[in-house]
Each structure stands twice: as C-alpha cells, then as structure tokens.
Protein backbone atom coordinates (compact mmCIF):
# COMPACT_ATOMS: atom_id res chain seq x y z
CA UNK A 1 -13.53 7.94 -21.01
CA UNK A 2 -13.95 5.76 -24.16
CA UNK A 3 -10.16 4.67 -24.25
CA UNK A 4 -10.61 3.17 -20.52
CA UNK A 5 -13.92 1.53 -21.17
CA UNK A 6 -12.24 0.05 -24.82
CA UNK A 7 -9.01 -1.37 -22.47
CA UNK A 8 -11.53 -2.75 -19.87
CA UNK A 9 -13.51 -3.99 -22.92
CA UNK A 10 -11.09 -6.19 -24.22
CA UNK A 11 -9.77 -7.71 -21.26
CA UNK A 12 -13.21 -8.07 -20.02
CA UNK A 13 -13.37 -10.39 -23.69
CA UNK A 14 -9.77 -12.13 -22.89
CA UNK A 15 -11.07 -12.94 -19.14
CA UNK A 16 -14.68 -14.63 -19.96
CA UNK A 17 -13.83 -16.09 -23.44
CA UNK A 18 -17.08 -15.63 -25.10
CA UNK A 19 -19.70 -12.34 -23.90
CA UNK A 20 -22.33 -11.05 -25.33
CA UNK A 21 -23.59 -7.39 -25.88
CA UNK A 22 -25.82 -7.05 -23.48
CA UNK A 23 -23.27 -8.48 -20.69
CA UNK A 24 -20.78 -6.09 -21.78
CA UNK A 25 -23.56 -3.07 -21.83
CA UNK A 26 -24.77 -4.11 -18.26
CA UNK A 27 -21.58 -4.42 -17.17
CA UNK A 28 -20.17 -0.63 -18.78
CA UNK A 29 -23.25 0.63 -17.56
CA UNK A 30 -23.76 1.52 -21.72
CA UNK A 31 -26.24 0.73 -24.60
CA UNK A 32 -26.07 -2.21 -26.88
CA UNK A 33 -25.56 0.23 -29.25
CA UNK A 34 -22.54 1.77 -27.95
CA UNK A 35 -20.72 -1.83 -27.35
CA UNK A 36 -21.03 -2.35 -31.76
CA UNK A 37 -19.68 0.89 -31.81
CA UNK A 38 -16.99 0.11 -29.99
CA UNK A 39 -16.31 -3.20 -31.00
CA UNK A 40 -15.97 -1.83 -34.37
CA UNK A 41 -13.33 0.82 -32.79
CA UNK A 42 -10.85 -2.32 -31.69
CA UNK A 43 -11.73 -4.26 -34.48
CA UNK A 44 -10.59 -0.88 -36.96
CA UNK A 45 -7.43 -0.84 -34.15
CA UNK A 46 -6.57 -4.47 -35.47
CA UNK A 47 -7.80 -6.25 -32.57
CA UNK A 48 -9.43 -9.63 -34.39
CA UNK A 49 -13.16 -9.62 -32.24
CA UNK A 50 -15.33 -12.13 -33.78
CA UNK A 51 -19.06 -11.65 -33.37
CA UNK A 52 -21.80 -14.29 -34.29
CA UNK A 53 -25.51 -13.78 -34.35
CA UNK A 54 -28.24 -16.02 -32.96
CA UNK A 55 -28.59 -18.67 -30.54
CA UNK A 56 -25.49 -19.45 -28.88
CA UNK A 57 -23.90 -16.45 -30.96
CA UNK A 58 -21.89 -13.57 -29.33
CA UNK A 59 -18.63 -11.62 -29.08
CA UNK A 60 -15.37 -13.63 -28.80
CA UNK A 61 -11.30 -12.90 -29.65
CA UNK A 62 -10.19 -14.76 -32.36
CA UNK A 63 -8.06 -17.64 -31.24
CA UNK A 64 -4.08 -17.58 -30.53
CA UNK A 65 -4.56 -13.75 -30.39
CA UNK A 66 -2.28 -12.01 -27.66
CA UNK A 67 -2.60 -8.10 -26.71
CA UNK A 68 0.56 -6.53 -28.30
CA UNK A 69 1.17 -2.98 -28.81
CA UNK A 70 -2.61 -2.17 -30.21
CA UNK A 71 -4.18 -1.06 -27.04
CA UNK A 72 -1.26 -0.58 -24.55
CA UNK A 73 2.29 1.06 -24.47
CA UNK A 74 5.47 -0.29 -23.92
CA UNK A 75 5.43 1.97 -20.55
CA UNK A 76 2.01 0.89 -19.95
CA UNK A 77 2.56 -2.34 -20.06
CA UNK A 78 5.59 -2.27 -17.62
CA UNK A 79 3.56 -0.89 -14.99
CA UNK A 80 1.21 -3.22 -15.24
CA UNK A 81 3.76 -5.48 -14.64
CA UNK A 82 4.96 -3.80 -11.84
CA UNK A 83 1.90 -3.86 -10.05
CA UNK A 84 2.19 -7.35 -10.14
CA UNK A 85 5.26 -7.55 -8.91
CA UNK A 86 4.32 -5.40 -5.96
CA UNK A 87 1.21 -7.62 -4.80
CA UNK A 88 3.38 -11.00 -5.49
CA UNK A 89 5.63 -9.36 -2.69
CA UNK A 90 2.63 -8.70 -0.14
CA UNK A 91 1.98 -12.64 -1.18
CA UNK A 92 -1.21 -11.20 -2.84
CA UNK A 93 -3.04 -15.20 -3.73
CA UNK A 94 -2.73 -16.36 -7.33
CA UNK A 95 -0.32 -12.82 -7.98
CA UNK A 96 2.69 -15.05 -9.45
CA UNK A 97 -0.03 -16.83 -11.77
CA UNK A 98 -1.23 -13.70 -12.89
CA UNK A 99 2.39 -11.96 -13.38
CA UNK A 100 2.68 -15.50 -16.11
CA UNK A 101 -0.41 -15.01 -17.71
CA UNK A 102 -0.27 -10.79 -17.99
CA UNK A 103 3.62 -12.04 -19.60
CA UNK A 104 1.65 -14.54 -22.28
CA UNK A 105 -1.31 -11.77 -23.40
CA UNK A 106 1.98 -9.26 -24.10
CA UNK A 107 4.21 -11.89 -26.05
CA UNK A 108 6.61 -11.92 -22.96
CA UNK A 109 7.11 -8.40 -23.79
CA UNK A 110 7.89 -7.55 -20.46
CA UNK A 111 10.81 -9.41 -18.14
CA UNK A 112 9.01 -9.82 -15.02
CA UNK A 113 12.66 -10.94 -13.50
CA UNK A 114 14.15 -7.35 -13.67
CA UNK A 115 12.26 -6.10 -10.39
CA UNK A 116 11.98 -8.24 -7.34
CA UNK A 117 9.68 -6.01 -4.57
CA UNK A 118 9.99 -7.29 -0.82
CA UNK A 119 8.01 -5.12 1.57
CA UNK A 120 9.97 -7.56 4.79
CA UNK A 121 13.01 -6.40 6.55
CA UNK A 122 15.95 -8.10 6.38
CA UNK A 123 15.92 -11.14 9.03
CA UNK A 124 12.38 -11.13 9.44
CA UNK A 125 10.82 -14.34 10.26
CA UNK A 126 8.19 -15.34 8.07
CA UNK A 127 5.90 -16.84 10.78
CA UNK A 128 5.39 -13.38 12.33
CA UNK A 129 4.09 -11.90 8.82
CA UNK A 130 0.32 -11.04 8.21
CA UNK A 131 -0.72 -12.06 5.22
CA UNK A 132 -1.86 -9.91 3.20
CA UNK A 133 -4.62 -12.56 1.78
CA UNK A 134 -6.29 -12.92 5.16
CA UNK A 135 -6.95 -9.51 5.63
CA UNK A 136 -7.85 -9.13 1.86
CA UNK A 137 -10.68 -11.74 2.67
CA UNK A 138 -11.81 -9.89 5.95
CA UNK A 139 -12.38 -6.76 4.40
CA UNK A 140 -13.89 -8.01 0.94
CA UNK A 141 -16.40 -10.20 2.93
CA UNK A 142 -16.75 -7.94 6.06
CA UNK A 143 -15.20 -9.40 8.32
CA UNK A 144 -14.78 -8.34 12.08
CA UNK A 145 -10.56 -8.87 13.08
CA UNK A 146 -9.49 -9.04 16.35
CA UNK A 147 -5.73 -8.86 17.13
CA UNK A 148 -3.01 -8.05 20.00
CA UNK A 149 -1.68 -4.49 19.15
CA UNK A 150 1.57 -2.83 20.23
CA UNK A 151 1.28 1.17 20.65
CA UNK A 152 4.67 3.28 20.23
CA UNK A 153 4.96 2.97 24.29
CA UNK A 154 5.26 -1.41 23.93
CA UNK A 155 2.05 -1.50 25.37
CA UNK A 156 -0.08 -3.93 24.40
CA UNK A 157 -3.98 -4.20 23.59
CA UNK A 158 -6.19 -6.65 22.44
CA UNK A 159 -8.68 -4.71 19.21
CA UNK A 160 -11.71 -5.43 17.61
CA UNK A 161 -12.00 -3.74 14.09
CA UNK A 162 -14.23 -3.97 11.26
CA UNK A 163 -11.39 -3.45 8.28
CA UNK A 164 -12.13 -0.70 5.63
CA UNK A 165 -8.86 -0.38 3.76
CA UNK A 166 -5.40 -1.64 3.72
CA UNK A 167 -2.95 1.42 3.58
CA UNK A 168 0.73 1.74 1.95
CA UNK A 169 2.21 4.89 3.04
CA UNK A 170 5.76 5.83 4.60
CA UNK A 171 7.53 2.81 3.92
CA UNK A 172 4.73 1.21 5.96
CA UNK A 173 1.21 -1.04 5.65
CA UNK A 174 -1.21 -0.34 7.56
CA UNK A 175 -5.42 -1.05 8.27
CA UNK A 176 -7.81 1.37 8.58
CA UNK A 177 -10.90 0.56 9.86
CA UNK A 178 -13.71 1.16 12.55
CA UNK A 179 -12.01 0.62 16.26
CA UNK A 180 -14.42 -0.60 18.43
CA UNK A 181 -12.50 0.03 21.66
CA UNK A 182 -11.71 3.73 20.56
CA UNK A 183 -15.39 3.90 19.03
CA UNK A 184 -13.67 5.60 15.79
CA UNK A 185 -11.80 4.93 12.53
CA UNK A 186 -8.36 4.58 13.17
CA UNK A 187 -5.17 3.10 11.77
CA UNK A 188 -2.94 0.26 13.04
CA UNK A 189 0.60 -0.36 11.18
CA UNK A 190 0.42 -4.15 10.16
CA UNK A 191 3.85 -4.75 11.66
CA UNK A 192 2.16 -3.93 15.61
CA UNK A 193 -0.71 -6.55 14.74
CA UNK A 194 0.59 -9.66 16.33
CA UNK A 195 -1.77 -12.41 16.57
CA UNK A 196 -4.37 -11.90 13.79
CA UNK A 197 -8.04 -13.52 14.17
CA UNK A 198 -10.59 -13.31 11.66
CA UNK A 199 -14.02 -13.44 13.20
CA UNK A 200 -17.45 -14.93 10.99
CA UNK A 201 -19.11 -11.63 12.62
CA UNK A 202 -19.77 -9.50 9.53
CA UNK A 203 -20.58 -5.79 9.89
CA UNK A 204 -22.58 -3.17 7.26
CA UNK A 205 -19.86 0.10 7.57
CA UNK A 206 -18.83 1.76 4.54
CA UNK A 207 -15.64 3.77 3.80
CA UNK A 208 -15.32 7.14 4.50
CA UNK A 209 -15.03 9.83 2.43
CA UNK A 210 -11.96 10.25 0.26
CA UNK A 211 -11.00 13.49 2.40
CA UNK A 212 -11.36 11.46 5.65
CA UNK A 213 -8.25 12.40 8.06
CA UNK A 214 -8.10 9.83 11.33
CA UNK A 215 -7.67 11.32 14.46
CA UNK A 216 -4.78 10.04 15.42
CA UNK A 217 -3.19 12.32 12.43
CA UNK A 218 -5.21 15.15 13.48
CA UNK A 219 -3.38 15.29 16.35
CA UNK A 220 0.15 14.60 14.57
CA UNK A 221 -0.21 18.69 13.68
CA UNK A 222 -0.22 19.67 17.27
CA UNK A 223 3.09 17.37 17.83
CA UNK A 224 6.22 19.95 18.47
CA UNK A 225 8.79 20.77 16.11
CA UNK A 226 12.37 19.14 17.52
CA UNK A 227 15.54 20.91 15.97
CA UNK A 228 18.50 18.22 16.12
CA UNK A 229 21.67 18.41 15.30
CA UNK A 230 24.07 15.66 13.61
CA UNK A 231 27.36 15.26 13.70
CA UNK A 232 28.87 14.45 9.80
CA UNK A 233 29.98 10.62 10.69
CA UNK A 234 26.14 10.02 10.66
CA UNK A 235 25.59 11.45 7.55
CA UNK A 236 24.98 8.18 6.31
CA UNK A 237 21.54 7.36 7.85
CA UNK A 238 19.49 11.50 7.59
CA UNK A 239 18.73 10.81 3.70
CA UNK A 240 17.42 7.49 4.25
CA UNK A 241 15.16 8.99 7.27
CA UNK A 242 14.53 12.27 6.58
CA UNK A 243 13.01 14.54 4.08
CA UNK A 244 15.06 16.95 1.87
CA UNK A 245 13.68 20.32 3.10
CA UNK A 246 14.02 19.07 6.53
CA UNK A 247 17.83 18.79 6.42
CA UNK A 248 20.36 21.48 6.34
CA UNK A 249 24.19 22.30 6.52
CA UNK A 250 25.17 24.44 8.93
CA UNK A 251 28.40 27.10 9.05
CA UNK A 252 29.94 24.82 11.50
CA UNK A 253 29.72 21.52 9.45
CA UNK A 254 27.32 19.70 11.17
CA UNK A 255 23.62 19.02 9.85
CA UNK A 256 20.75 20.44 11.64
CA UNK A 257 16.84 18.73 11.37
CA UNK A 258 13.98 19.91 12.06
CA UNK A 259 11.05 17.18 12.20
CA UNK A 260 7.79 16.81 13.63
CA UNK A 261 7.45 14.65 16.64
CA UNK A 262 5.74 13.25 19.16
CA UNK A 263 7.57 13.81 22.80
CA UNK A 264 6.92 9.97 23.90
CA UNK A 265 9.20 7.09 24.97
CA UNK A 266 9.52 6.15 21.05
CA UNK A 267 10.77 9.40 20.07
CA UNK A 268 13.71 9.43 22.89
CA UNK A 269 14.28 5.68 21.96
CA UNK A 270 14.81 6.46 18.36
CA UNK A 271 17.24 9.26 18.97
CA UNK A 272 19.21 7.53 21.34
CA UNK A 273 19.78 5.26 18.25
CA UNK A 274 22.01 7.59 16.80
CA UNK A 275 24.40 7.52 19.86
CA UNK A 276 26.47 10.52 20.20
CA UNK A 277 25.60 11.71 16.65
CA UNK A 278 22.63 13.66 17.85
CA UNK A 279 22.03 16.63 19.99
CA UNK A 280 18.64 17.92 20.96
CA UNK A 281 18.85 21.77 20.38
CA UNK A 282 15.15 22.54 20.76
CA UNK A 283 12.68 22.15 22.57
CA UNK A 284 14.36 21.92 26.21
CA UNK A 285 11.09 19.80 27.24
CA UNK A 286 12.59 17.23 24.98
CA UNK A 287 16.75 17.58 25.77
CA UNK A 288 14.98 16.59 29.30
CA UNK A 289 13.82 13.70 28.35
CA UNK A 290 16.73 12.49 26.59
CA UNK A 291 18.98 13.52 29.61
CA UNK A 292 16.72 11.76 31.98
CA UNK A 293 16.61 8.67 29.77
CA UNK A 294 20.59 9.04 29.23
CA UNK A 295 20.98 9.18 32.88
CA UNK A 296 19.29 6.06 33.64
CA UNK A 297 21.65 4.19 31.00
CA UNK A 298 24.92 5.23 32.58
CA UNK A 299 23.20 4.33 36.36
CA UNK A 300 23.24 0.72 34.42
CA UNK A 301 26.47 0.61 33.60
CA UNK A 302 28.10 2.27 36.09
C-alpha cells in the first residue's frame, strides 16, 4: 500500500542521510518515476525532502527536521514505542539506543518511562538467562545451536538445531527450528535450554509455511480433557492460569475447570501445587495418578 511504502520511505531517508532515486526504487521494488511521485506526496504532507540534481545530487531531509504528527499518530507512535520497550526487555542489542533516538525523531512525544516490560520471573538469576542477542545472531547468520534441554519429565538431552524462529506465545519464548535428533521441526521453551552453544556450522533450511503446526502440538489435540474442581480459598490463582470459558461456578460454590492436558509427571506435579484446593473429578486414569503420587508423599512423612 502507498501509505506503508511513504512511512518506510521516509525513515528509509532519516536512516541513510542522503539516497538517491534509484536506491529508493531498487529498494521499494518501484520505478524512478513512482519515488518523484511520492516524494512530492510527503513533501505536499509538509515533510521538508530536499532533492538536488547532478553529480553528487540526491534526496535528503532538510536539517533539524524531526517526524511529528505528519506521517504517524499519536497511537501509532506509542506502539512503536512499545515495541521498543518490549525488545529492550529481551536485552534485544542497541534496543535502549534505539528507544532514545525513536524519542528524538518524535520531539520526545512519547515517555518511554511509563512502561517497563520484563519477560524474567521474579528471583531469577541473570546468569541462567539466554540472551536473546545470541540466538538473534544464530538464526540471522544460520547458525547450528546445540544446548542441554529439560523435557516436562526433568529429563535431560543434549540437541542440535538449526534455529528458524524465536516464538512468544503463552507467557512463554520459545525456538523453533529443525531438530536433528527428532529429524523434524520442533519447539523448545527458552527457559529448558540450559547451556547454549552456538556452532560456526551454518545450514541452508528455510521456514515453513505460515500454516506450519509442529508435531508436538499435533498431538496436544489428542491430550484428555481433566475436569477439576477448586475449592473458593484458591480462587486467587484460576484467573491468572486459566482461560475464561474454561472456568465455571458451580451450585455448590466451588469452581469447576475443564483444561486440556497431558497425563505426565508435570501435570500431577502442577496440581499437587494447589494442595488441597483441587480435586480430580474426571478422568479416573488421572485421580490415579494423583492418588498414587499423593500416597508416596505421606509414605515420606509418615
């Protein structure tokens, strides 16, 4: 669309200093033509974009000029802002620099200080991190990682991968990438990647296709369907780890979930977090487990 190619345009200008037409053609994948026409758009808009003709002419913003409200909205410019913010918190290199200088082209319209994103939990210890950097760098340039992985049973793995994508999703980062032990793409949660190596191996593999589902969530839609019920005192903790239309009230005043899980050693582990608050009311194959695992507790202590 020509009002995405004009906002590129002009930050393309702000970025390099001094372009010239057929740069900003080959690079818009446009005519010559087509970048006068829109240069004389902005310039109409009341962005000042000087252009000189002959040798060592070319397109330039007129000095002291900063981006105001011209190209970009108040809103706009607050989520640019934001994004910022977000990859200074994954320690994103040069993000804080860039938060300053996106500040200076919008006339410190925007208060960067207002949101502070932090994607560690509380306590962590910053020596166990993976920075985000390296693993920007490994799948930019290719790179083959290798790291120890820990699976939802604690058991641990060393992994070759050739990194495709790094993945935000459910309160989580994760990589997905080409698994040379499993021979498929798969994806590993940052936080079970201990000891991450980046290799000088490079490898050729592409992403997949937008619609690309990994196996490993394939098989998340043959997991059973646990109903659990929780007592009110734990009230507290279901709308920070469940959805909405899983949780309901029931005629006797206790709060009944139904979730999607995998019957594994994490599962029992994470309800016995919630101490006598839950009850397993379906499936029996899982009120098993938990009884089992229950029962080896109070041998401990008894």
């Amino acid at each position: 669309m020509q009002i995405e190619r004009l906002v590129q345009m002009i930050f393309y200008i702000v970025s390099h200093g001094h372009v010239t037409a057929r740069e900003l053609a080959d690079y818009f994948h446009v005519s010559t033509r087509t970048v006068y026409r829109d240069i004389n758009t902005l310039t109409l808009a009341g962005i000042p974009i000087m252009t000189e003709k002959g040798s060592g002419g070319g397109i330039s913003l007129m000095d002291g000029y900063a981006i105001d409200k011209s190209l970009l909205s108040e809103e706009e410019r607050q989520r640019v802002c934001q994004g910022l913010q977000i990859l200074q918190a994954t320690e994103y290199p040069d993000a804080e620099k860039a938060l300053s200088k996106i500040g200076a082209v919008f006339r410190n319209a925007v208060e960067p200080r207002w949101l502070e994103v932090d994607f560690s939990y509380w306590g962590s210890d910053n020596k166990e991190k993976i920075k985000i950097s390296e693993l920007q760098h490994a799948i930019l340039g290719k790179h083959v990682i290798v790291f120890d992985y820990f699976n939802s049973e604690l058991r641990t793995s060393e992994r070759a991968v050739e990194p495709l994508r790094l993945v935000f999703k459910s309160h989580a980062w994760y990589i997905a990438g080409f698994c040379r032990c499993r021979e498929e793409v798969r994806f590993f949660r940052l936080s079970r990647m201990k000891r991450l190596r980046i290799l000088p191996e490079v490898f050729e593999r592409e992403l997949p296709p937008e619609d690309f589902v990994p196996s490993e969530c394939r098989e998340k839609c043959n997991f059973p369907n646990l109903k659990l019920k929780f007592s009110p005192e734990i009230t507290h903790r279901l709308c920070d780890e469940f959805e909405e239309n899983q949780i309901s009230l029931g005629d006797d005043g206790n709060y009944y979930v139904t979730v999607q899980l995998e019957l594994n050693n994490w599962t029992i582990h994470y309800l016995l977090s919630f101490g006598k608050y839950v009850e397993i009311v379906e499936p029996e194959a899982a009120r098993a487990m938990l009884r089992e695992r229950a029962a080896d507790i109070v041998d401990i202590y008894s």
